[in-house]
Protein backbone atom coordinates (compact mmCIF):
# COMPACT_ATOMS: atom_id res chain seq x y z
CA UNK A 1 -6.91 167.92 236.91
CA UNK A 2 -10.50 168.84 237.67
CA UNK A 3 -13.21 166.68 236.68
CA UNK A 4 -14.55 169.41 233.90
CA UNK A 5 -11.12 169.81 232.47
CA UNK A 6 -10.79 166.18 232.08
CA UNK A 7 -14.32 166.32 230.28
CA UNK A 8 -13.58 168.63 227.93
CA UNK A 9 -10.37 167.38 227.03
CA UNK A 10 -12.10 163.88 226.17
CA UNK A 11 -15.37 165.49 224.27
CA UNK A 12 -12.66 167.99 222.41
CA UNK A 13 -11.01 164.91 221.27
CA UNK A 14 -13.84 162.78 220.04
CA UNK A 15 -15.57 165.51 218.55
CA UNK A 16 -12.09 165.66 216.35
CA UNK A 17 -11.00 169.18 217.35
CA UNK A 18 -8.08 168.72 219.11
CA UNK A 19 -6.75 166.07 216.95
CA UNK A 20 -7.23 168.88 214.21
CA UNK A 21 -5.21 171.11 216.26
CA UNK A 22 -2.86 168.40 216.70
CA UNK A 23 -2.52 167.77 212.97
CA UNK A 24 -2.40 171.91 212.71
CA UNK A 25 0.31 172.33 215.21
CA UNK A 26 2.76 169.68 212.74
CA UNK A 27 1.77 170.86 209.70
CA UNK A 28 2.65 174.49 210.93
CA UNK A 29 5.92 173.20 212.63
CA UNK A 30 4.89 173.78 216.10
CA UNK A 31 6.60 172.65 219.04
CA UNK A 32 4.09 171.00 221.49
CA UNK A 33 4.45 170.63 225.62
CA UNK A 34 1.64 170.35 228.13
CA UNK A 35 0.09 173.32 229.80
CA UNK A 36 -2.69 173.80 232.16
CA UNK A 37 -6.33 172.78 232.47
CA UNK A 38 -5.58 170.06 229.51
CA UNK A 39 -4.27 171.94 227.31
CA UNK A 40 -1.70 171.66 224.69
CA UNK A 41 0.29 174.62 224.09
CA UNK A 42 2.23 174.52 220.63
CA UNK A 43 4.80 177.01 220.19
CA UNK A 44 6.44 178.35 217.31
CA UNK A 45 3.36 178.29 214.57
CA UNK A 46 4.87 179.60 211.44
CA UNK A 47 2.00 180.39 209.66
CA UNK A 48 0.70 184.05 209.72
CA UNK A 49 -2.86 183.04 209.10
CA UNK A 50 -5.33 183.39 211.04
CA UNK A 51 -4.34 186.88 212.23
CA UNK A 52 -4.09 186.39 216.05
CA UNK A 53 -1.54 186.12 218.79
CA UNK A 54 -2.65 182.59 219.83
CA UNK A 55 -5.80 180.65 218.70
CA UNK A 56 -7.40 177.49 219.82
CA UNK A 57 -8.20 174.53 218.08
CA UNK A 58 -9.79 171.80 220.54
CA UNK A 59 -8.00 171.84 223.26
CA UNK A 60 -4.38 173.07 221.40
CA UNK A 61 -3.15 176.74 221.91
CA UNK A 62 -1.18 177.57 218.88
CA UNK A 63 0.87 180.75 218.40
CA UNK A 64 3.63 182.08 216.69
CA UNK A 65 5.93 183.23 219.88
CA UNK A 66 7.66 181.11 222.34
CA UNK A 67 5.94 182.07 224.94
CA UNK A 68 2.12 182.82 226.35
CA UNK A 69 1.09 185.11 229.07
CA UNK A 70 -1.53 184.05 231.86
CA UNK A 71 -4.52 186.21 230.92
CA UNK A 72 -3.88 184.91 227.05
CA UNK A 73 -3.58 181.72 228.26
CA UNK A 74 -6.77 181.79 230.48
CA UNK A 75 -8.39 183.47 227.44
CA UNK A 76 -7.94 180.38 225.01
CA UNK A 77 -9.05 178.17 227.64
CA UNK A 78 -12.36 179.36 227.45
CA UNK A 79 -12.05 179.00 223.96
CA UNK A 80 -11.43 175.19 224.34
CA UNK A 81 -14.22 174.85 226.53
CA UNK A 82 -16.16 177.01 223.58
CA UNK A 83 -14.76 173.85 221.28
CA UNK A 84 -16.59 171.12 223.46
CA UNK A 85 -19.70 172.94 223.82
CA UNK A 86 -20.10 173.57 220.21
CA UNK A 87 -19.21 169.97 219.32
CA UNK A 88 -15.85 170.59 217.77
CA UNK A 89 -16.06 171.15 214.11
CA UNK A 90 -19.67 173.36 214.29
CA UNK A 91 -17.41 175.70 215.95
CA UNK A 92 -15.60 177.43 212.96
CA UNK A 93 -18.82 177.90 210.89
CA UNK A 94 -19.90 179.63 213.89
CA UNK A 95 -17.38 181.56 214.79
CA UNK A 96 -16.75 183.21 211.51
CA UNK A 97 -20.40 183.95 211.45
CA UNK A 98 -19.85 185.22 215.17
CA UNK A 99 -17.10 187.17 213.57
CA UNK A 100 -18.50 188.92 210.38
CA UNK A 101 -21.76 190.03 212.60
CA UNK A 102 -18.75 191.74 214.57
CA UNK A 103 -17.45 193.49 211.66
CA UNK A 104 -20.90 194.38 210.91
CA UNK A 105 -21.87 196.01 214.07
CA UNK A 106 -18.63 197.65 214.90
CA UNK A 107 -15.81 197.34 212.31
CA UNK A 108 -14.08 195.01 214.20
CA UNK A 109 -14.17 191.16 214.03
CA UNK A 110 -13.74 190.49 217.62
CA UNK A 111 -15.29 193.16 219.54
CA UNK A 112 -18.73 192.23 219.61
CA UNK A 113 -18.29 188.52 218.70
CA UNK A 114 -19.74 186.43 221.53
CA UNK A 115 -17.05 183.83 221.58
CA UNK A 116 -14.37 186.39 222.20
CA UNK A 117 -16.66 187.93 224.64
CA UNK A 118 -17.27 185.17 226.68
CA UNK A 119 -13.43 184.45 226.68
CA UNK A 120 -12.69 187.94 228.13
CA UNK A 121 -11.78 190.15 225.75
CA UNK A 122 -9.07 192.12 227.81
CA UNK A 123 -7.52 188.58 228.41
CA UNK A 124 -6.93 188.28 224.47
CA UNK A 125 -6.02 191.83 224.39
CA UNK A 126 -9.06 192.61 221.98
CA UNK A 127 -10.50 196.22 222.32
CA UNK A 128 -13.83 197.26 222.65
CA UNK A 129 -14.78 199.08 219.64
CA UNK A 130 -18.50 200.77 220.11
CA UNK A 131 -21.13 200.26 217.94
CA UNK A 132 -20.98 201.94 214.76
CA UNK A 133 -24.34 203.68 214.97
CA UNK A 134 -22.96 204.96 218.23
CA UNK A 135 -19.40 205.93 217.00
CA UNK A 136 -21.24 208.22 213.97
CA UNK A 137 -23.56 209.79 216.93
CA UNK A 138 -20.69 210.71 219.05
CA UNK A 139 -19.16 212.31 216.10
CA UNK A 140 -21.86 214.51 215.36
């Protein structure tokens, strides 16, 4: 494993993240196995919250299905590197803020939130929804 996936996995677990995920992934019945980069892919989430196809939590990929395609996969990656840079636990607060200025500026919470953009929004399968002063120009 490269020397920056090794990093992040250690700074995502003692900032606490990816034992949260860890703790997550049980509590939601999850099967865990090893996947790329560091990660730990969990399979089989049975919660419905929060609304997504996969999320990250440290370095743990949790999703309902039993299986994750590559650009998804590459997507939450980013996201765990997202996790060490914002010190683990800041990273929720900041996301949902992330995520209601999103809704704010275009109606949808991931479209112009900077954490999914910097994953690669076509790799999470997000749209890109404009800007709602320029949606209401276009329809004039």
């Amino acid at each position: 494993m490269d020397k920056r996936f090794r990093f992040r996995r250690v700074a995502n677990s003692l900032n606490l993240a990816t034992p949260l995920g860890l703790l997550i992934s049980r509590i939601g019945g999850a099967t865990r196995q090893p996947g790329p980069n560091g990660l730990i892919l969990a399979f089989g989430y049975r919660y419905r919250f929060p609304a997504a196809s996969a999320f990250t939590i440290g370095n743990v990929v949790l999703t309902r299905s039993n299986a994750l395609n590559h650009r998804l996969v590459l997507h939450e990656d980013r996201h765990a590197t997202q996790w060490a840079w914002c010190a683990g636990l800041p990273m929720v607060l900041l996301y949902l803020i992330a995520m209601l200025v999103s809704a704010i500026v275009c109606g949808d919470r991931a479209s112009y939130n900077v954490f999914e953009r910097l994953a690669d929004l076509e790799d999470g399968g997000y749209p890109r929804a404009p800007l709602r002063w320029r949606a209401r120009r276009s329809g004039d």
